[in-house]
Every structure is written in structure tokens, then in C-alpha cells.
PDB file of N, CA and C in Angstrom:
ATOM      1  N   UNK A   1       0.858  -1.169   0.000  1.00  0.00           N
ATOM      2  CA  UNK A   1       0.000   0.000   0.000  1.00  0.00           C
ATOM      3  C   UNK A   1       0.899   1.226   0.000  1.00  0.00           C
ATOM      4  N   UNK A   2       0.569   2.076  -0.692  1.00  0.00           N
ATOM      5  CA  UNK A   2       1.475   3.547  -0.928  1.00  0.00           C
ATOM      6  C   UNK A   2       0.388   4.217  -0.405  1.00  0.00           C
ATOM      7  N   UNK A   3       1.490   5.715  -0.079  1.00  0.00           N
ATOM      8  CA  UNK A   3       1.015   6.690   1.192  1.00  0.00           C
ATOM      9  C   UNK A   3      -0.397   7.560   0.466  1.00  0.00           C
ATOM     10  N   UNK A   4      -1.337   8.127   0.776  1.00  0.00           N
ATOM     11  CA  UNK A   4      -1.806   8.565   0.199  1.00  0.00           C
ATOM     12  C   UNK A   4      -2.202   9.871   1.208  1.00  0.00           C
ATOM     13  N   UNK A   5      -3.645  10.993   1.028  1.00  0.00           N
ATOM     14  CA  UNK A   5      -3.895  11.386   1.770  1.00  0.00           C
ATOM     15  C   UNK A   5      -3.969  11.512   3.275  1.00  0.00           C
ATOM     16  N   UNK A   6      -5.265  10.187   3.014  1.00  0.00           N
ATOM     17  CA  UNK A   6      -5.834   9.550   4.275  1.00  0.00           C
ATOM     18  C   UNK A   6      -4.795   9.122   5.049  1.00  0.00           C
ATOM     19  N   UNK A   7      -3.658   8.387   4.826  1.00  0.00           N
ATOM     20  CA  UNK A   7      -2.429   7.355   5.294  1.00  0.00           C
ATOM     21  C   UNK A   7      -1.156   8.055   4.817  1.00  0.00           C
ATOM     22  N   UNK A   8      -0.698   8.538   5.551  1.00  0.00           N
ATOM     23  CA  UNK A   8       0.972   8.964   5.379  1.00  0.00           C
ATOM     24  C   UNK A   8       2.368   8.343   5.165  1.00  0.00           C
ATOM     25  N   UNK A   9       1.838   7.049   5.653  1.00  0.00           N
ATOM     26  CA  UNK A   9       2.748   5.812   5.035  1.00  0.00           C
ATOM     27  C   UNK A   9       3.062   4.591   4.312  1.00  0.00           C
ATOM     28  N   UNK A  10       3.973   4.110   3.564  1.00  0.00           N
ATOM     29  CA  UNK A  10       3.868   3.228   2.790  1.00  0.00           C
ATOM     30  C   UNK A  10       3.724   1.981   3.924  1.00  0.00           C
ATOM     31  N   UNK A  11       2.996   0.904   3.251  1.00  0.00           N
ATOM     32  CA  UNK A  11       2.933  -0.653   4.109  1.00  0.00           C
ATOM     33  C   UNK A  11       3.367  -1.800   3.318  1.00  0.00           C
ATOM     34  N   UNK A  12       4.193  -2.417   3.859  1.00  0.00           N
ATOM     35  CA  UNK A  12       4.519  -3.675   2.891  1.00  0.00           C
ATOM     36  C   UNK A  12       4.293  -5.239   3.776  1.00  0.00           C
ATOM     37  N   UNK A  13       4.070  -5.887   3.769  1.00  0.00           N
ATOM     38  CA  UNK A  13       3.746  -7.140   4.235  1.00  0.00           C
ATOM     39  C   UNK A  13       5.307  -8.197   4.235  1.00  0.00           C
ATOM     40  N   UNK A  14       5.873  -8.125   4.829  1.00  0.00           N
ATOM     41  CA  UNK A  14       7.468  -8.737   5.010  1.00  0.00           C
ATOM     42  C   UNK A  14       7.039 -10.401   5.399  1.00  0.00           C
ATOM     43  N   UNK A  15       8.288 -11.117   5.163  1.00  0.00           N
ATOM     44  CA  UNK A  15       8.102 -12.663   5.323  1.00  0.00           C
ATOM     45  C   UNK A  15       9.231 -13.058   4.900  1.00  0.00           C
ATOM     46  N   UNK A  16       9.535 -14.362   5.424  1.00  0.00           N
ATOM     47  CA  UNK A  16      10.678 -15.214   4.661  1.00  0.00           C
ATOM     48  C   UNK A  16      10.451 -16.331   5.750  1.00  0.00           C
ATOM     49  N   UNK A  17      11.935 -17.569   5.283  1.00  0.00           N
ATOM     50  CA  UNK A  17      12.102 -18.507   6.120  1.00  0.00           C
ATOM     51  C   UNK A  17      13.536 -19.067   5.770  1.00  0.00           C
ATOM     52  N   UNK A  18      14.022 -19.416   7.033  1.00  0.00           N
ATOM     53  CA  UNK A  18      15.416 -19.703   7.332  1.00  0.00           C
ATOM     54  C   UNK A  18      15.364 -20.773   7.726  1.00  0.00           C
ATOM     55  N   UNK A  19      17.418 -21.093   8.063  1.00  0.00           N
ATOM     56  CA  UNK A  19      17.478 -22.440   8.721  1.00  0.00           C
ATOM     57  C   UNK A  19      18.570 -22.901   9.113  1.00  0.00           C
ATOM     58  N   UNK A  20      18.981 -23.103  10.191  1.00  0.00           N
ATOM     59  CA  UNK A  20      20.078 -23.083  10.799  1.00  0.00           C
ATOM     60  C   UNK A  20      20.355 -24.487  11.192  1.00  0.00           C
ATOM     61  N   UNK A  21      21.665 -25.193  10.516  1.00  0.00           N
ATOM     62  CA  UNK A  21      22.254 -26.862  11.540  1.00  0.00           C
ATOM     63  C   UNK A  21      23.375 -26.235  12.254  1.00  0.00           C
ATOM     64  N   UNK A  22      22.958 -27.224  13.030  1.00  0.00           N
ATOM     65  CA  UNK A  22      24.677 -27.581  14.236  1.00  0.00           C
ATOM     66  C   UNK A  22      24.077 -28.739  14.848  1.00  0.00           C
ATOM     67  N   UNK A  23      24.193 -28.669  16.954  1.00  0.00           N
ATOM     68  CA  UNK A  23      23.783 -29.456  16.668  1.00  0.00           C
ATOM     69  C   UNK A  23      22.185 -30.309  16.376  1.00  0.00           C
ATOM     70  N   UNK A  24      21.181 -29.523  16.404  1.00  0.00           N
ATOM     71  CA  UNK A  24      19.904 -29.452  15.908  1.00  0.00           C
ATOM     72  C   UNK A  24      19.494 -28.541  14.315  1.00  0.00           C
ATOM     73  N   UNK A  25      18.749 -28.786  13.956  1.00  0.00           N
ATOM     74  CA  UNK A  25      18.414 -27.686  13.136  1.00  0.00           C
ATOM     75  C   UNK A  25      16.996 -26.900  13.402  1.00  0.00           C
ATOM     76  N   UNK A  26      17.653 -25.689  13.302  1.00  0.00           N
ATOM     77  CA  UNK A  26      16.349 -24.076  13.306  1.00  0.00           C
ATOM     78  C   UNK A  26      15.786 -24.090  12.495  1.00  0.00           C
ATOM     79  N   UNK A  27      14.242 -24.143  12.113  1.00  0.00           N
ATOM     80  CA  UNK A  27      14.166 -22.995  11.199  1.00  0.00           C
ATOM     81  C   UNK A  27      12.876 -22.127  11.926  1.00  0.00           C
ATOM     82  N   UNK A  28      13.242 -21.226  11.065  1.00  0.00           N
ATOM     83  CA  UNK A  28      12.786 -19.791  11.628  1.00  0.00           C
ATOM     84  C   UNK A  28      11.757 -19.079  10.211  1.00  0.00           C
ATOM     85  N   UNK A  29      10.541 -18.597  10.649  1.00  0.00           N
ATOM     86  CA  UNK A  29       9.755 -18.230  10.002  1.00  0.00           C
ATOM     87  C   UNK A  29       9.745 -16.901  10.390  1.00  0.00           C
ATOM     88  N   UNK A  30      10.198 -15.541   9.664  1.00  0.00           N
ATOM     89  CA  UNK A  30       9.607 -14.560  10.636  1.00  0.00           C
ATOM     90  C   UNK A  30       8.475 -13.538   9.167  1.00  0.00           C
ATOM     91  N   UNK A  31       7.365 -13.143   9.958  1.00  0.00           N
ATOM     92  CA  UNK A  31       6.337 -12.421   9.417  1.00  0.00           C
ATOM     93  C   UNK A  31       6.143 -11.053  10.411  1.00  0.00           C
ATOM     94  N   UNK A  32       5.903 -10.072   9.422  1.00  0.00           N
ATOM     95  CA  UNK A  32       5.462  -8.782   9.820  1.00  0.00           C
ATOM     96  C   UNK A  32       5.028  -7.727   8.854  1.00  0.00           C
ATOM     97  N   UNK A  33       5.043  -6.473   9.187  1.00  0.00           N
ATOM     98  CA  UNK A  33       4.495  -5.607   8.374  1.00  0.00           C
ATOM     99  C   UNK A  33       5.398  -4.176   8.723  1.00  0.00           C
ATOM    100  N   UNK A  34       5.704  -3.788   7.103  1.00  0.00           N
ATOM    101  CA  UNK A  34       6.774  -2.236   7.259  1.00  0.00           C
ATOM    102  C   UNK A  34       6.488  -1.743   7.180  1.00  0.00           C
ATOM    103  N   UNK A  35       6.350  -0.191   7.673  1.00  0.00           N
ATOM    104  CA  UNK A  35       6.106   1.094   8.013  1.00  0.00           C
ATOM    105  C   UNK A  35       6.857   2.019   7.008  1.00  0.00           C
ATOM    106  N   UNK A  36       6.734   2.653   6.220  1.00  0.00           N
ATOM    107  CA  UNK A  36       7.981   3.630   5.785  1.00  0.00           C
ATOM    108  C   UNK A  36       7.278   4.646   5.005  1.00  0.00           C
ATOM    109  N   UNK A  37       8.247   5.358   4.540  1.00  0.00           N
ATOM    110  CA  UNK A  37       8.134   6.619   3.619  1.00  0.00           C
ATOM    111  C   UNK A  37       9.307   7.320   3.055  1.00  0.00           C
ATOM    112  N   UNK A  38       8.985   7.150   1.489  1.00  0.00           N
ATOM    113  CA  UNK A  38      10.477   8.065   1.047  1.00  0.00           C
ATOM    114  C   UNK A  38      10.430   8.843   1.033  1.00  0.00           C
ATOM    115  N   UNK A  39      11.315  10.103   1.348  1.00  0.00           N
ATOM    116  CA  UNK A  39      11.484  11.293   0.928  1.00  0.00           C
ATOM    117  C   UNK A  39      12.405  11.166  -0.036  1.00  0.00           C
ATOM    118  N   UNK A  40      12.151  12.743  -0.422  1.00  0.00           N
ATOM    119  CA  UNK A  40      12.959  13.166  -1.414  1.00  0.00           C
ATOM    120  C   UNK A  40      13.534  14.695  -1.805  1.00  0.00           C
ATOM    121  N   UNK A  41      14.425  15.052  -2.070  1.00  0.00           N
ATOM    122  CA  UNK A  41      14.808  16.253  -2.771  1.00  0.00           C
ATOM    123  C   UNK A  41      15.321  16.149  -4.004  1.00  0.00           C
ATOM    124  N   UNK A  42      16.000  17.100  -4.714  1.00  0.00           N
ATOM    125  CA  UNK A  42      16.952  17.296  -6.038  1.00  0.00           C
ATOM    126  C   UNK A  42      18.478  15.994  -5.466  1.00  0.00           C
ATOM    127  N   UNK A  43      18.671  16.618  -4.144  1.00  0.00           N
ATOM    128  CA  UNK A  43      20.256  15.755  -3.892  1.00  0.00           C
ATOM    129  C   UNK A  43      20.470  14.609  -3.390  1.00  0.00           C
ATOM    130  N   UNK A  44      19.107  14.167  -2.097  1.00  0.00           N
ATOM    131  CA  UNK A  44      19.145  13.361  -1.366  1.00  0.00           C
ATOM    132  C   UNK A  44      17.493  12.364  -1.705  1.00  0.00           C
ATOM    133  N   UNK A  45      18.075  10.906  -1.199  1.00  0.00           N
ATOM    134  CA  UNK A  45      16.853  10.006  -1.228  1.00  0.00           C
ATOM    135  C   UNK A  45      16.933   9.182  -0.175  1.00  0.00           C
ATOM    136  N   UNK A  46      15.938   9.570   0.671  1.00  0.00           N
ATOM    137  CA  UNK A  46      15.947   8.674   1.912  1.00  0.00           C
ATOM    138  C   UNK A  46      14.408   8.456   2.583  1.00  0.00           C
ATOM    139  N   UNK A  47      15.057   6.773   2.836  1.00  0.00           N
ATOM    140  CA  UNK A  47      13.572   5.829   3.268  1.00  0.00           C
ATOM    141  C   UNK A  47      13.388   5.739   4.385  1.00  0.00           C
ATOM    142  N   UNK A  48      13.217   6.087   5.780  1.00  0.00           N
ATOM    143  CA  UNK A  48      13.182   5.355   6.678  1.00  0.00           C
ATOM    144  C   UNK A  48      12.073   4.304   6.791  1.00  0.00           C
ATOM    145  N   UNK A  49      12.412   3.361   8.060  1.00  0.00           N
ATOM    146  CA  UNK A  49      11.471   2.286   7.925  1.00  0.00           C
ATOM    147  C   UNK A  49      11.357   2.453   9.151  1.00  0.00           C
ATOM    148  N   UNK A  50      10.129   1.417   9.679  1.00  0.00           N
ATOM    149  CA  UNK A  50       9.533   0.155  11.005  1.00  0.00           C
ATOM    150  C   UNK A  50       9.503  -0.450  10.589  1.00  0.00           C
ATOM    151  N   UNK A  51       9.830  -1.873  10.902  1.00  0.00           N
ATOM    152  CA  UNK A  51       8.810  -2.959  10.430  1.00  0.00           C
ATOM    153  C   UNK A  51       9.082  -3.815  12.096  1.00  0.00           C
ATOM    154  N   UNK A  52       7.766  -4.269  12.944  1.00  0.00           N
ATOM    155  CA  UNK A  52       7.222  -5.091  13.990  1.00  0.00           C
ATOM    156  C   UNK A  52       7.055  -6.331  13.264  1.00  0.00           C
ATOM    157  N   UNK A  53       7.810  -7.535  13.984  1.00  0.00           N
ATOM    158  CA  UNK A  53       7.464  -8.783  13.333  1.00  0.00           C
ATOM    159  C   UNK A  53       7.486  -9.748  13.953  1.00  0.00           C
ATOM    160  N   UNK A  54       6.970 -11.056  14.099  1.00  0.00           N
ATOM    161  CA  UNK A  54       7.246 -12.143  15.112  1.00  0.00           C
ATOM    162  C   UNK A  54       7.973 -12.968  14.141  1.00  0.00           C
ATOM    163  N   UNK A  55       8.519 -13.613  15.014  1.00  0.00           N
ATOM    164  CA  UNK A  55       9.557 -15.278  14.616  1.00  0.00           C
ATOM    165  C   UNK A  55       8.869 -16.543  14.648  1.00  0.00           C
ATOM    166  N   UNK A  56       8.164 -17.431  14.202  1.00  0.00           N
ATOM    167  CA  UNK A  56       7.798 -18.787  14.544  1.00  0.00           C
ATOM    168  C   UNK A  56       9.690 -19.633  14.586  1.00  0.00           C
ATOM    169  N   UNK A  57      10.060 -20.278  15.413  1.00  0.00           N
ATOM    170  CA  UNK A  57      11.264 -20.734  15.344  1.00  0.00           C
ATOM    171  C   UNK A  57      10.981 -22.118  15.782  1.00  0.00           C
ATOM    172  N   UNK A  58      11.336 -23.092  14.925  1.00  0.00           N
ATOM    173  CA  UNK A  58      11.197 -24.846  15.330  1.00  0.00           C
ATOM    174  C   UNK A  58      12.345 -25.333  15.290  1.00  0.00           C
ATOM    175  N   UNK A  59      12.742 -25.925  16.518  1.00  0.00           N
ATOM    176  CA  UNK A  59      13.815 -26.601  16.709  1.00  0.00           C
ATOM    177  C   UNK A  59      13.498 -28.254  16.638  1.00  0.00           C
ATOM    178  N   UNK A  60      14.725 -28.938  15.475  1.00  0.00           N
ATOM    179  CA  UNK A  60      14.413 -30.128  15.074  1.00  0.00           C
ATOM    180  C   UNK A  60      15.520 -31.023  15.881  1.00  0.00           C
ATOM    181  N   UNK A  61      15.617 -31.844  16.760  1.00  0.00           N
ATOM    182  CA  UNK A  61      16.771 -32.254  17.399  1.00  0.00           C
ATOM    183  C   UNK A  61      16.539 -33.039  18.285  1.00  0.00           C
ATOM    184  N   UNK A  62      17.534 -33.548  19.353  1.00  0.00           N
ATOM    185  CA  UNK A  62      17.690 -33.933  20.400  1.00  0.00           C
ATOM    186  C   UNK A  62      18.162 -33.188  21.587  1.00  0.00           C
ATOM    187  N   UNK A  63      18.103 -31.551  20.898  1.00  0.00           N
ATOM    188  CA  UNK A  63      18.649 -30.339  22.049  1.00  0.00           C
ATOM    189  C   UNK A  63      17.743 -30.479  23.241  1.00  0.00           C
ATOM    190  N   UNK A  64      18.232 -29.942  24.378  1.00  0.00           N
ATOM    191  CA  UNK A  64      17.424 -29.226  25.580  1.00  0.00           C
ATOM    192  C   UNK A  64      16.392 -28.125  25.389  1.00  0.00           C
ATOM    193  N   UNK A  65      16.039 -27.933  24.120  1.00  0.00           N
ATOM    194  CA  UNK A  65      14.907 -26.577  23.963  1.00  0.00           C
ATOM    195  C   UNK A  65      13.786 -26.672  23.707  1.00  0.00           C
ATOM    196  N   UNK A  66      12.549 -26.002  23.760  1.00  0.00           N
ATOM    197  CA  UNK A  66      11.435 -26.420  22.986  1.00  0.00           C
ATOM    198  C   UNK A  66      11.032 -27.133  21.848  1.00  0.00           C
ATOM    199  N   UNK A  67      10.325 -27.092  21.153  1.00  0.00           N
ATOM    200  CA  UNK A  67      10.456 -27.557  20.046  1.00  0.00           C
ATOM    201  C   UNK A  67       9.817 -26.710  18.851  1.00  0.00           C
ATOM    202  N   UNK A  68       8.757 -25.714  20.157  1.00  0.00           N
ATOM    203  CA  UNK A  68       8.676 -24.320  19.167  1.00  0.00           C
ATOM    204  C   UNK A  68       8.248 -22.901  19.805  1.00  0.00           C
ATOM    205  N   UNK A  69       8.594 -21.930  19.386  1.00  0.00           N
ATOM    206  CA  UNK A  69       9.309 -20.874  20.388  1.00  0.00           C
ATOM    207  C   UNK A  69       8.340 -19.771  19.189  1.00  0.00           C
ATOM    208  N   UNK A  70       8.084 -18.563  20.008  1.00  0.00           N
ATOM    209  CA  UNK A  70       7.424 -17.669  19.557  1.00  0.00           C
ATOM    210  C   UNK A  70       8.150 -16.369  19.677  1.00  0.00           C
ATOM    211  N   UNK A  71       8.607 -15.794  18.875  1.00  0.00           N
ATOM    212  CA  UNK A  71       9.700 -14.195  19.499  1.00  0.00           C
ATOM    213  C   UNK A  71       9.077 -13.339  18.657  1.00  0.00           C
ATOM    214  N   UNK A  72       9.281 -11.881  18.787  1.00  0.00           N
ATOM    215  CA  UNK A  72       9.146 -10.485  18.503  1.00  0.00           C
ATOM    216  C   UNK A  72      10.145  -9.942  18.376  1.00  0.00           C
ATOM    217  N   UNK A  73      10.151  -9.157  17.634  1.00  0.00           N
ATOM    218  CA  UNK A  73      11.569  -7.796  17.036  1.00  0.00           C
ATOM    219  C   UNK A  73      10.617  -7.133  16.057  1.00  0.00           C
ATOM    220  N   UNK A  74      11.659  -6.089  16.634  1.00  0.00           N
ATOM    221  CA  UNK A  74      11.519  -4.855  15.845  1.00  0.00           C
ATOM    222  C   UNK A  74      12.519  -3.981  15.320  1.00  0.00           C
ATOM    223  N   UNK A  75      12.231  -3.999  13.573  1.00  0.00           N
ATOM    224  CA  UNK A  75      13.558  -2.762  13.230  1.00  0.00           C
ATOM    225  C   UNK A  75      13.447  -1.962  12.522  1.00  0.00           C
ATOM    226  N   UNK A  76      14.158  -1.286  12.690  1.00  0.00           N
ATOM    227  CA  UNK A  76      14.723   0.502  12.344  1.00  0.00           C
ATOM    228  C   UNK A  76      15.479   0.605  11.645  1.00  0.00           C
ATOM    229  N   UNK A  77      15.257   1.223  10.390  1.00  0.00           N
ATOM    230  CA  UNK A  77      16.188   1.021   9.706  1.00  0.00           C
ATOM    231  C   UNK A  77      15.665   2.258   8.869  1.00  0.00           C
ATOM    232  N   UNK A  78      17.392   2.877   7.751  1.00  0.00           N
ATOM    233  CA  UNK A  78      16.817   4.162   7.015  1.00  0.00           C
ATOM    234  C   UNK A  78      17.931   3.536   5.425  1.00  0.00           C
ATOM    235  N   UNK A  79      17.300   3.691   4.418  1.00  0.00           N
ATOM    236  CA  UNK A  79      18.416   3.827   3.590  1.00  0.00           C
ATOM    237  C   UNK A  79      18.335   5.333   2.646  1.00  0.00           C
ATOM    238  N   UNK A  80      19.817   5.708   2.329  1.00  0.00           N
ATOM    239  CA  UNK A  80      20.439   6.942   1.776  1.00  0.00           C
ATOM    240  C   UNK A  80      20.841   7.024   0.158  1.00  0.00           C
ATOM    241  N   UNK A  81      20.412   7.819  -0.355  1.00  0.00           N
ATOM    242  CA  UNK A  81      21.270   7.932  -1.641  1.00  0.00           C
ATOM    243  C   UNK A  81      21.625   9.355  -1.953  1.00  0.00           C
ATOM    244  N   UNK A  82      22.845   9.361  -2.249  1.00  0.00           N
ATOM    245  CA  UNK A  82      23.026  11.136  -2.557  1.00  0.00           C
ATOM    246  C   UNK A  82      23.206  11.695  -3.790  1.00  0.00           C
ATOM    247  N   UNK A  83      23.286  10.174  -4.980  1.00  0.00           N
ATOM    248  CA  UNK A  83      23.235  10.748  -6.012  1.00  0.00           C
ATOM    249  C   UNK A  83      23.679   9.414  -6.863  1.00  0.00           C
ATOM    250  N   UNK A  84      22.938   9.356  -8.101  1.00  0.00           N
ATOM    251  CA  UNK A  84      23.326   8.180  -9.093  1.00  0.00           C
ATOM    252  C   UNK A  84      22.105   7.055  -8.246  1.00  0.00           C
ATOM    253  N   UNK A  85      23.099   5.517  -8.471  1.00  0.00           N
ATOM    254  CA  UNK A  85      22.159   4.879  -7.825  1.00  0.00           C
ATOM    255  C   UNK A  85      22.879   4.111  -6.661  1.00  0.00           C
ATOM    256  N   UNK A  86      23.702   4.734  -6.059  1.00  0.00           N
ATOM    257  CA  UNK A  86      24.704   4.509  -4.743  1.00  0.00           C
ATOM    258  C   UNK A  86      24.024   4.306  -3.487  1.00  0.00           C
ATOM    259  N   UNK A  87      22.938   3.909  -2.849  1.00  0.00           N
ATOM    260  CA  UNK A  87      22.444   4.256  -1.919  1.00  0.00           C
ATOM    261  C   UNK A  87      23.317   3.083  -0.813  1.00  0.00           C
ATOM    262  N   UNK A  88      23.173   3.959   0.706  1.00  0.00           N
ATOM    263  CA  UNK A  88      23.908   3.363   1.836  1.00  0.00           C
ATOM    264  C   UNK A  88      22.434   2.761   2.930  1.00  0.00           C
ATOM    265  N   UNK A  89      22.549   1.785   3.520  1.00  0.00           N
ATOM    266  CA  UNK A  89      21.286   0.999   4.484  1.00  0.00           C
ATOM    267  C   UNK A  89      21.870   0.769   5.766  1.00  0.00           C
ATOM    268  N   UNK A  90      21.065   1.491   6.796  1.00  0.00           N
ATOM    269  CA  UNK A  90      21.418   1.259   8.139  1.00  0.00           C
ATOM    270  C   UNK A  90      20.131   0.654   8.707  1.00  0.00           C
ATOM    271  N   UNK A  91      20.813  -0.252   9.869  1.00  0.00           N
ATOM    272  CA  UNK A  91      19.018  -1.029  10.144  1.00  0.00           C
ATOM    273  C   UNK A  91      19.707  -1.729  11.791  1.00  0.00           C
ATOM    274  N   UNK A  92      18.616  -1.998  12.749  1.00  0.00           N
ATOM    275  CA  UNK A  92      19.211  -2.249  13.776  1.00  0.00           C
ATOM    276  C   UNK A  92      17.883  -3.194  14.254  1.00  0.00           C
ATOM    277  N   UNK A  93      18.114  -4.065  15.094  1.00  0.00           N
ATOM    278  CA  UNK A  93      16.831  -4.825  15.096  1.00  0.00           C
ATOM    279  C   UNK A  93      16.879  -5.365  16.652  1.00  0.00           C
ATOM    280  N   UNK A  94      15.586  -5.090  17.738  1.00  0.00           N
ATOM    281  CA  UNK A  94      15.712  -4.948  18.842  1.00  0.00           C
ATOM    282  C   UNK A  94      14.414  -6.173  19.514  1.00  0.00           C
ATOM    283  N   UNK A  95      14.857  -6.761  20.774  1.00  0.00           N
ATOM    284  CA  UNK A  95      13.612  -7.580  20.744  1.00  0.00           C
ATOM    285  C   UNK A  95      14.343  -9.042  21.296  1.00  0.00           C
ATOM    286  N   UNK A  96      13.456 -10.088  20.476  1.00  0.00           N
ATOM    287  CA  UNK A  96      13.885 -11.242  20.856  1.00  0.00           C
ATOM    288  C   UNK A  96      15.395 -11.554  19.827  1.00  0.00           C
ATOM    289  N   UNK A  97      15.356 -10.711  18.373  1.00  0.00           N
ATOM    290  CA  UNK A  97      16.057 -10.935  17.601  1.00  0.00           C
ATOM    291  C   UNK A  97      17.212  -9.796  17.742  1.00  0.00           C
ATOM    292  N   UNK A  98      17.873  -9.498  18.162  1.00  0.00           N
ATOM    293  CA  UNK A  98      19.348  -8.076  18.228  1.00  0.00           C
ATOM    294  C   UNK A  98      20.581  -8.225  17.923  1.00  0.00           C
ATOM    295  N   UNK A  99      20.151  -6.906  16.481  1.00  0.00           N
ATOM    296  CA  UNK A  99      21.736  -7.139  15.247  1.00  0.00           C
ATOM    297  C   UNK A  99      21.424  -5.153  15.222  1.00  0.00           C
ATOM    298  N   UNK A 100      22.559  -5.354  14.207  1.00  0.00           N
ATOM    299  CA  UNK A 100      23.340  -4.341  13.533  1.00  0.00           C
ATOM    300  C   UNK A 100      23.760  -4.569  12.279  1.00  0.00           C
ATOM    301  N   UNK A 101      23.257  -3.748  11.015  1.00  0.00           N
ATOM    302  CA  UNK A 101      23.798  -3.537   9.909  1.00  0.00           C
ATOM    303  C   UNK A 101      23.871  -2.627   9.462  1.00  0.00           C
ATOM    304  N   UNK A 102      24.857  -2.300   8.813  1.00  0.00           N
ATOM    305  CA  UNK A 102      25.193  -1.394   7.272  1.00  0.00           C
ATOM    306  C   UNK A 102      25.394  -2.119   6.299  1.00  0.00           C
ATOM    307  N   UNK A 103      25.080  -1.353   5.082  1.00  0.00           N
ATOM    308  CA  UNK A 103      25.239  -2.218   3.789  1.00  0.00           C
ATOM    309  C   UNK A 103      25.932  -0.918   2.469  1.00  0.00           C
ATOM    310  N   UNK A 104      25.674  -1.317   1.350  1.00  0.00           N
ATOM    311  CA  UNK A 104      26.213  -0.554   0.369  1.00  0.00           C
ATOM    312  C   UNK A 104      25.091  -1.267  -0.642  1.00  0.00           C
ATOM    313  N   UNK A 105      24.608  -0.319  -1.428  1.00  0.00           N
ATOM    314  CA  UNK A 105      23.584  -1.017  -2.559  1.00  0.00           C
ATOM    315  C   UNK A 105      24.656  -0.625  -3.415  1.00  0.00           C
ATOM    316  N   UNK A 106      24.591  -1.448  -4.873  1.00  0.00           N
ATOM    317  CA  UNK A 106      25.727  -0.869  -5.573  1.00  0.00           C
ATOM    318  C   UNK A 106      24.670  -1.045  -6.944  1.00  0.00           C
ATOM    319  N   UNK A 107      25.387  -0.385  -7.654  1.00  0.00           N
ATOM    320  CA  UNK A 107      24.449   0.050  -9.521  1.00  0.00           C
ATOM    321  C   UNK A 107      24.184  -1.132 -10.039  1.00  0.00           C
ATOM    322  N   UNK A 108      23.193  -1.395 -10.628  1.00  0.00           N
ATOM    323  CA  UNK A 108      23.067  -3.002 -11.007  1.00  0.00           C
ATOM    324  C   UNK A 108      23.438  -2.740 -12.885  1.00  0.00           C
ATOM    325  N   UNK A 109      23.805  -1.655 -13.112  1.00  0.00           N
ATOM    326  CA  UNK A 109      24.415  -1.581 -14.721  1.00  0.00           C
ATOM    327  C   UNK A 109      23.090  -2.034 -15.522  1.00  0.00           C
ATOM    328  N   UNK A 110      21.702  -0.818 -15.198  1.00  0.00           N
ATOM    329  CA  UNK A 110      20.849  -1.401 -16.443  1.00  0.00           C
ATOM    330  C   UNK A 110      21.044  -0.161 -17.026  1.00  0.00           C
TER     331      UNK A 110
END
């Protein structure tokens, strides 16, 4: 959904699924929904985001853990461009799930 009058922000519906061995294997479902809005000028292009999401996480094994676990996070994140198609992504993610990134988008040469 894009921002309109009524609603000031864009919404996107987020999802994926992962999966982790050692000595059990994870996998991890996480679903949520993003918050954002681009701005813009002549020099600068910048997105910030929300996106609130839960984790379904199933542990397959003979570990000491559940066998299925329910978590929450939430992240913050903005990406930058100052010109061309160079843009820089900062994002931090707080909750049951807690990281730190930067990234570099780089020109995909179309």
C-alpha cells in the first residue's frame, strides 16, 4: 500500500524462512508488516522504515529446547542515496532478535 492522503505511510507485508544446523536444526519463520516513507529532494533520497514482526522458530533435534518458540523484534532502519544509484542501508533490530547492519547497494548496470 502507498502513502496517500488519508495514510501517510507506505505498508509492505514482510516474510521469509530460514534455517540453521549444528547441533539441531532451526528454522525460523519470521512475518510482519513495514512502516515507511520516502522522501525526497533534487540531492538526497531517503527511506526510513519500522517494520514489527514475530519469529515462529522450530527446533528439530535432540537439544534441551522447545520444540517451538514464539519471538518479537523490531527494526529501524533508514536507507540513503546522494546521487546516481549509490544508496547506503542502516538497520538495527531490537527484541527477541538483536543485530546491527550497514550495507552498500551498488548500480546493477541497467
Amino acid at each position: 500500500m502507498t502513502h496517500s492522503e488519508e495514510f501517510p505511510l507506505d505498508l509492505a507485508w514482510v516474510g521469509g524462512a530460514g534455517a540453521g544446523v549444528g547441533e539441531d536444526v532451526l528454522v525460523s519463520i519470521p512475518f510482519g508488516i513495514s512502516f515507511g516513507r520516502v522522501l525526497t529532494t533534487r540531492e538526497v533520497w531517503f527511506h526510513p522504515y519500522l517494520t514489527p514482526r514475530f519469529i515462529v522458530d522450530a527446533y528439530l533435534g535432540d537439544g534441551n529446547r522447545d520444540d517451538l518458540d514464539l519471538g518479537f523484534a523490531l527494526d529501524l532502519g533508514a536507507d540513503f542515496a546522494f546521487s546516481g544509484n549509490w544508496a547506503f542501508r542502516f538497520g538495527a533490530s531490537v527484541g527477541d532478535r538483536e543485530g546491527l547492519a550497514v550495507g552498500l547497494v551498488l548500480p546493477t548496470g541497467r
